[in-house]
N, C-alpha and C. Protein backbone atom coordinates (compact mmCIF):
# COMPACT_ATOMS: atom_id res chain seq x y z
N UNK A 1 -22.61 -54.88 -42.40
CA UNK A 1 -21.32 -54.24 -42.50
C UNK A 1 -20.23 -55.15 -41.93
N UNK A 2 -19.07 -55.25 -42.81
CA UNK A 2 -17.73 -55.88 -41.79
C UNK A 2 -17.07 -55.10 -41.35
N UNK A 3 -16.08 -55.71 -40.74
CA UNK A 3 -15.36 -54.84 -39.71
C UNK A 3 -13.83 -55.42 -40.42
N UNK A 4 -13.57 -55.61 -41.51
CA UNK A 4 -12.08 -56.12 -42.72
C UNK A 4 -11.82 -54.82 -42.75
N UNK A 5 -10.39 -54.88 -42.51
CA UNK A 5 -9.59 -53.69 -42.50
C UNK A 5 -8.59 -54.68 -43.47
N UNK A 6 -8.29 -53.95 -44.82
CA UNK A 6 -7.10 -54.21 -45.51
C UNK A 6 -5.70 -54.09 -44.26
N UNK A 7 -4.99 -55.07 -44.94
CA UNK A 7 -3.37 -54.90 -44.42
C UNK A 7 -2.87 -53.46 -45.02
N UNK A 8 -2.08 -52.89 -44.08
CA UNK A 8 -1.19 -52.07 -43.93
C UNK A 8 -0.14 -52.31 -45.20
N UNK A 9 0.47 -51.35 -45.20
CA UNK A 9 1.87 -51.59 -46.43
C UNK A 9 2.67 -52.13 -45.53
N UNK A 10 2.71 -52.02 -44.44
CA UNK A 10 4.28 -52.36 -44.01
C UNK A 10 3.77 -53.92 -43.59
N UNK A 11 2.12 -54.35 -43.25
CA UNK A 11 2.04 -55.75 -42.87
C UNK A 11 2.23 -56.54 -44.46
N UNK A 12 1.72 -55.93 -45.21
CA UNK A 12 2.28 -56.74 -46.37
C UNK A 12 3.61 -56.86 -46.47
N UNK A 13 4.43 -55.47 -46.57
CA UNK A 13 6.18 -56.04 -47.04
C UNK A 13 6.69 -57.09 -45.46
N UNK A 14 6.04 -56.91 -43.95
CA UNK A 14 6.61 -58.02 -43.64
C UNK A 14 6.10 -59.28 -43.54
N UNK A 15 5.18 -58.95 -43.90
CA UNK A 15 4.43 -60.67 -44.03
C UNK A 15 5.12 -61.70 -45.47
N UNK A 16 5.03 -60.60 -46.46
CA UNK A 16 5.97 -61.11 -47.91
C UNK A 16 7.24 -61.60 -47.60
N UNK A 17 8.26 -60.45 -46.55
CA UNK A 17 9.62 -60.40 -46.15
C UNK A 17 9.67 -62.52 -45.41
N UNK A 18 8.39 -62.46 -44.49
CA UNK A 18 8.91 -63.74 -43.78
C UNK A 18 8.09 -64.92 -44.43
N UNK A 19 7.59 -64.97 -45.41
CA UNK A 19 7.13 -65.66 -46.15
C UNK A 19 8.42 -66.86 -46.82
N UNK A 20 9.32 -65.54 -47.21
CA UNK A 20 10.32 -65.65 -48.17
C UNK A 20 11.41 -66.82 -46.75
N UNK A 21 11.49 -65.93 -45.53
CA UNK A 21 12.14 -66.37 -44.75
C UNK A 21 11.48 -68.04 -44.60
N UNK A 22 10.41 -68.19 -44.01
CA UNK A 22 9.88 -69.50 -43.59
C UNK A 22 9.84 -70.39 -45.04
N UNK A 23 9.95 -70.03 -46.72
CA UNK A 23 10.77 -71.13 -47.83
C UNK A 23 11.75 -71.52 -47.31
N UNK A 24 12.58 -70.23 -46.75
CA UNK A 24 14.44 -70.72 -46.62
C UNK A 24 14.24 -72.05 -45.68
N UNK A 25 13.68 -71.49 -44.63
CA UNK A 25 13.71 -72.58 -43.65
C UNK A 25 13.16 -73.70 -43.67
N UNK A 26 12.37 -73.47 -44.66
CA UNK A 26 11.52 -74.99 -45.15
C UNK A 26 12.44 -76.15 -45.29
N UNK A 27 12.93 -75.26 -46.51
CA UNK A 27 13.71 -76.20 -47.89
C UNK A 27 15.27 -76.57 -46.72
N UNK A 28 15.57 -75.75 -46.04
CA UNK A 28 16.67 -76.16 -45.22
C UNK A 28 16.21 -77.56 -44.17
N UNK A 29 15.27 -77.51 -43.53
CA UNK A 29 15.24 -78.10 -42.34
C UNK A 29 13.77 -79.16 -42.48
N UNK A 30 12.82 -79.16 -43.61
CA UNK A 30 11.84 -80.36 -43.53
C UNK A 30 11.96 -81.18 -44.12
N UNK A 31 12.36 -82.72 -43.47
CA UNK A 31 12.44 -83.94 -44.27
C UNK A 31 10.88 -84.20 -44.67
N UNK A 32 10.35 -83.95 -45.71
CA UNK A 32 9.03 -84.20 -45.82
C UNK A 32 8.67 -85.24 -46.40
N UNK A 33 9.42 -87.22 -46.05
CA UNK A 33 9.50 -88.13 -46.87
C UNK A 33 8.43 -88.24 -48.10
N UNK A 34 9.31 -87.68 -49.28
CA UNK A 34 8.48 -87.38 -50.21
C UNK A 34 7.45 -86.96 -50.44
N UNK A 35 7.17 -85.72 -49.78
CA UNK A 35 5.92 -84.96 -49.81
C UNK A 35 6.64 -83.29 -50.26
N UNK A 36 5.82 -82.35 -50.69
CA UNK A 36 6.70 -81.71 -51.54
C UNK A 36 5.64 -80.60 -50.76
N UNK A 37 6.44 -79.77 -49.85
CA UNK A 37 5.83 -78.94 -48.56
C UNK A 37 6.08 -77.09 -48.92
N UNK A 38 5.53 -76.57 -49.68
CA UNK A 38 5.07 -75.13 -50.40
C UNK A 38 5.05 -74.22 -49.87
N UNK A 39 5.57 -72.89 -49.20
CA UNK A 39 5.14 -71.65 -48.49
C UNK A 39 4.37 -71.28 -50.17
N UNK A 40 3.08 -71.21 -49.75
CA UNK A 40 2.03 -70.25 -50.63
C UNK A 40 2.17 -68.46 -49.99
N UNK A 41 2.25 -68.44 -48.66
CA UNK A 41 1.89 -66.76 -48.30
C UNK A 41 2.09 -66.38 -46.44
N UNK A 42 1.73 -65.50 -46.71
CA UNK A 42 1.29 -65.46 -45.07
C UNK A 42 0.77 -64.21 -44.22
N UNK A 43 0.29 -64.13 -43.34
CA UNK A 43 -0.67 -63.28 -42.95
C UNK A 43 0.09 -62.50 -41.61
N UNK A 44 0.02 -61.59 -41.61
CA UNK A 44 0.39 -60.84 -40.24
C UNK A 44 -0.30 -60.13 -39.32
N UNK A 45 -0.52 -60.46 -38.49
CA UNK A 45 -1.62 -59.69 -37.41
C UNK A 45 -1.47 -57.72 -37.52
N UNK A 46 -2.84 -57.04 -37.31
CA UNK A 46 -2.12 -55.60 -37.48
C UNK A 46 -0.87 -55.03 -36.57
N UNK A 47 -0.77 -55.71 -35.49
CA UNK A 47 0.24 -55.33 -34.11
C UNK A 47 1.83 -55.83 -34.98
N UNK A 48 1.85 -57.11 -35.70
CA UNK A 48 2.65 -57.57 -35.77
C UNK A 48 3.26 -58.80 -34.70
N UNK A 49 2.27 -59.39 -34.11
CA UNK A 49 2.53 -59.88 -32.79
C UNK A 49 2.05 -61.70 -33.54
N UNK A 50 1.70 -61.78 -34.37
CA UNK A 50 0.97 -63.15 -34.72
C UNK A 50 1.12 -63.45 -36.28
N UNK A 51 1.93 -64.20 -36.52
CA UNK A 51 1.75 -64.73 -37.86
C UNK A 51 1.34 -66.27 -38.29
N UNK A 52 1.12 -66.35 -39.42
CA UNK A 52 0.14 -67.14 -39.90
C UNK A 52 1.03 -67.52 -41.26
N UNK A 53 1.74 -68.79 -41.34
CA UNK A 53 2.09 -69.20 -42.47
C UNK A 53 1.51 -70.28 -42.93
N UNK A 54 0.99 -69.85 -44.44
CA UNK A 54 0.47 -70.70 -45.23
C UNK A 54 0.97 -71.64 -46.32
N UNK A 55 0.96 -73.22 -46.21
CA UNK A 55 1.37 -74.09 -47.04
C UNK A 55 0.58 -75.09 -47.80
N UNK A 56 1.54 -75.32 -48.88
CA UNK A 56 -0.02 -76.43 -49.53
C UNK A 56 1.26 -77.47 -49.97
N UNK A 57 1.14 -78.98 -49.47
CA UNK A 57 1.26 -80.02 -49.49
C UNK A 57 0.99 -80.93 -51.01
N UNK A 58 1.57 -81.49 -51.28
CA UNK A 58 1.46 -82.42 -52.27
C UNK A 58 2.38 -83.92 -51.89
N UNK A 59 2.02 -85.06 -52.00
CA UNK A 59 0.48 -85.44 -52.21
C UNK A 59 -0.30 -84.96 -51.34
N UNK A 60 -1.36 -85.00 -51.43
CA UNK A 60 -2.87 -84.93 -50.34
C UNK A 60 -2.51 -85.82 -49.14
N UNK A 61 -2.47 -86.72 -49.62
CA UNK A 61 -1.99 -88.09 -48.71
C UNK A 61 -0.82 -87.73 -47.48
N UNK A 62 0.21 -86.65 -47.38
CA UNK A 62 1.01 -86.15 -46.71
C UNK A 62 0.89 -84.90 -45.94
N UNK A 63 -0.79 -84.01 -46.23
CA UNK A 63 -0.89 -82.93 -45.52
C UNK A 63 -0.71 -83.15 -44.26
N UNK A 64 -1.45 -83.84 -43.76
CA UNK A 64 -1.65 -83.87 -42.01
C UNK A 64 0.09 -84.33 -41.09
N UNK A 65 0.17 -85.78 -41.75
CA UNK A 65 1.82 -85.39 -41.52
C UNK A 65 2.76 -84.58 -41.65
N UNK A 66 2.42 -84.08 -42.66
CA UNK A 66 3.78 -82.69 -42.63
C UNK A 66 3.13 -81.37 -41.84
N UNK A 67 1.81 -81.30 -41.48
CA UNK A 67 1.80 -80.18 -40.94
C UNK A 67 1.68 -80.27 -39.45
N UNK A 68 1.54 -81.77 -38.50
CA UNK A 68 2.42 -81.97 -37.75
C UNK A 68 3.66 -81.84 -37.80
N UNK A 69 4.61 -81.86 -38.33
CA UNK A 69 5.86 -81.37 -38.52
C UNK A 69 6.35 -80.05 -38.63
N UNK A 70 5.23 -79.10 -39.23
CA UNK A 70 5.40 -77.87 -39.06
C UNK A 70 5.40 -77.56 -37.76
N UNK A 71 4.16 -78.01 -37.28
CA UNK A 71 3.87 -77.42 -35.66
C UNK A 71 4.77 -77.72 -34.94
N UNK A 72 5.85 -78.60 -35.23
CA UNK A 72 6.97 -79.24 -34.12
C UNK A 72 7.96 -78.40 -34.26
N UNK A 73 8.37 -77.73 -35.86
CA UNK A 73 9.23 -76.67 -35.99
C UNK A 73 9.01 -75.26 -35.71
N UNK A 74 8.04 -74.85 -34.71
CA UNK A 74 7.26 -73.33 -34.66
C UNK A 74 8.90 -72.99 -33.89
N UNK A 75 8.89 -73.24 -32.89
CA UNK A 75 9.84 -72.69 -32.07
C UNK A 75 11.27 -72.64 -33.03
N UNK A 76 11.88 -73.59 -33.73
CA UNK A 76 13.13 -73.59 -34.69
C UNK A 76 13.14 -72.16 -35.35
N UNK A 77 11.67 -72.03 -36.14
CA UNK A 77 11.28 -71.45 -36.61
C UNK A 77 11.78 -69.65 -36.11
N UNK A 78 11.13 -69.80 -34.84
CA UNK A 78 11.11 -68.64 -34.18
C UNK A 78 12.26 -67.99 -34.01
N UNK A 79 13.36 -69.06 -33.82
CA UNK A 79 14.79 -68.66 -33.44
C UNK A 79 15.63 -68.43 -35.08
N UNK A 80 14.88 -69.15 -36.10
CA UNK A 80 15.55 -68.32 -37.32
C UNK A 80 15.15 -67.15 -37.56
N UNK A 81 13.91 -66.70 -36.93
CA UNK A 81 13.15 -65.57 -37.95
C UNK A 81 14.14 -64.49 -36.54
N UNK A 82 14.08 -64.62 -35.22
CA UNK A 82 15.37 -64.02 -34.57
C UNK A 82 16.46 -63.82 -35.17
N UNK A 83 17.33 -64.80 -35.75
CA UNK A 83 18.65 -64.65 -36.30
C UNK A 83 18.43 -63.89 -37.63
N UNK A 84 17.61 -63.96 -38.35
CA UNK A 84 17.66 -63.27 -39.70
C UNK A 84 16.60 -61.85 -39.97
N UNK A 85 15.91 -61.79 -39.04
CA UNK A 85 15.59 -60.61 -39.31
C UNK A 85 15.87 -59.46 -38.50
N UNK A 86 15.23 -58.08 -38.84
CA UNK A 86 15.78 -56.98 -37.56
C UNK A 86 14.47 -56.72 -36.86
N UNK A 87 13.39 -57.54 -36.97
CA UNK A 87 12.47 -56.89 -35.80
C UNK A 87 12.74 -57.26 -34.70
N UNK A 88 11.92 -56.25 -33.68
CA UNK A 88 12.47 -56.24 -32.37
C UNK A 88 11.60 -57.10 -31.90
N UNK A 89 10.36 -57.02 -31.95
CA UNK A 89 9.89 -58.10 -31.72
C UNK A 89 8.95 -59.35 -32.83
N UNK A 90 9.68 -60.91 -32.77
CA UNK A 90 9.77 -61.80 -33.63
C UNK A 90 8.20 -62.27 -33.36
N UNK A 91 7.29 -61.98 -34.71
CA UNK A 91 5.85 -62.58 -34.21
C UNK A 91 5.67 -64.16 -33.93
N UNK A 92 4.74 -64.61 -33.38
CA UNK A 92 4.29 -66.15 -32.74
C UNK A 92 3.69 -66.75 -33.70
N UNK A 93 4.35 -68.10 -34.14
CA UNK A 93 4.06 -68.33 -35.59
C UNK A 93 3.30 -69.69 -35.63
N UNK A 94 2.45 -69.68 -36.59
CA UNK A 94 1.45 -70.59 -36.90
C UNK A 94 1.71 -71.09 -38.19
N UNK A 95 1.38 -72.57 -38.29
CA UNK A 95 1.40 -73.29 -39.79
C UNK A 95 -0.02 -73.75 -39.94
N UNK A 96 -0.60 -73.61 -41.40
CA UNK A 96 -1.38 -73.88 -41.74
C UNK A 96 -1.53 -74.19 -42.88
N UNK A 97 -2.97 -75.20 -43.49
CA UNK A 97 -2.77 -75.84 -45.01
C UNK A 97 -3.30 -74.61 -45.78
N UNK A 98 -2.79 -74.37 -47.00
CA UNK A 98 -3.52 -73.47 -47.55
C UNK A 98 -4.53 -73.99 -48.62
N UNK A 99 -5.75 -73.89 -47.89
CA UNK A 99 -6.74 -74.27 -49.01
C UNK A 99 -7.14 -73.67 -49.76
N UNK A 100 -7.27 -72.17 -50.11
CA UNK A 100 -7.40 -71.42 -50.65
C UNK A 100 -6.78 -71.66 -52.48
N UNK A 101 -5.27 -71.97 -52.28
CA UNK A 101 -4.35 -72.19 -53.32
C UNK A 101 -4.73 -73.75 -53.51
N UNK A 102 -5.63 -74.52 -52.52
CA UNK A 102 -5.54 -75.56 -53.72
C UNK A 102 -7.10 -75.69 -54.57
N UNK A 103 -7.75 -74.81 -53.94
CA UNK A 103 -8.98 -74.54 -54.44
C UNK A 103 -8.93 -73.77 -55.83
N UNK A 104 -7.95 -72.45 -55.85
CA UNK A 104 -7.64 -72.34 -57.16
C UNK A 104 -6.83 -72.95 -58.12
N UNK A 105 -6.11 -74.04 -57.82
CA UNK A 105 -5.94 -74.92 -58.52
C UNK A 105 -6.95 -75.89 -58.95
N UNK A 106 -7.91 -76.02 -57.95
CA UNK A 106 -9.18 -77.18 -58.72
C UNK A 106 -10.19 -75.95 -59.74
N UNK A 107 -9.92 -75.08 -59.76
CA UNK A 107 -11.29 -74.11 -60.81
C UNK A 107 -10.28 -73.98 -61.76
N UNK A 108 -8.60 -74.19 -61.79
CA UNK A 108 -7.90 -73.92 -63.18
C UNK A 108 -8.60 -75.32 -64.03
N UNK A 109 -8.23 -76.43 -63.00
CA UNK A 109 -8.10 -77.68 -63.43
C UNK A 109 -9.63 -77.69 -64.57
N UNK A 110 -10.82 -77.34 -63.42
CA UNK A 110 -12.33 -77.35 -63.94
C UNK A 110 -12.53 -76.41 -65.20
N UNK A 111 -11.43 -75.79 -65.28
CA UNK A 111 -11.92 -74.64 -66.34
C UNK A 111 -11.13 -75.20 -67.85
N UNK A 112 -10.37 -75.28 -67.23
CA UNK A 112 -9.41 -76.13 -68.80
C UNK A 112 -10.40 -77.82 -69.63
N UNK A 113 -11.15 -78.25 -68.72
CA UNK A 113 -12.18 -78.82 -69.37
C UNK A 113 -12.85 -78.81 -70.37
């Protein structure tokens, strides 16, 4: 047996809500010397206390650098998702590669074969 509890409605609309937020802030604030840096999604703890944003990198060759760069912007981060949203309290935010999305990109790739 697991112990997976689906997300909540409201962790989905705010996990979607700051998804949308952490693009804005992407496309505003990462010089990603030519690396082309993606919000795919993101995950919200059930409390709302921990989030989890997910990105997928192109080239390959630029993941690890740009997601050092994410981790350097957590705090920037923190103080936009303060200024633009109305929760009271702003969850503790994490960057991560999303492998998931590039994995379904390699079974489109394998399937069109």
């Amino acid at each position: 047996m697991s112990n997976y509890q689906a997300p909540s409605r409201r962790q989905v609309k705010v996990a979607e809500e700051l998804a949308h937020h952490a693009a804005d802030f992407l496309a505003r604030n990462i010089k990603a010397g030519g690396a082309l840096v993606t919000v795919t999604r993101a995950n919200i703890a059930p409390n709302l206390k921990n989030l989890t944003v997910f990105v997928s990198v192109l080239p390959k060759s630029h993941e690890e650098e740009s997601l050092k760069t994410l981790k350097r912007l957590r705090t920037d981060f923190h103080d936009y998702l303060k200024a633009k949203t109305v929760l009271r309290d702003v969850p503790t935010v994490d960057f991560q590669l999303d492998y998931g999305e590039e994995n379904r990109q390699r079974i489109d790739e394998l399937t069109r074969k």
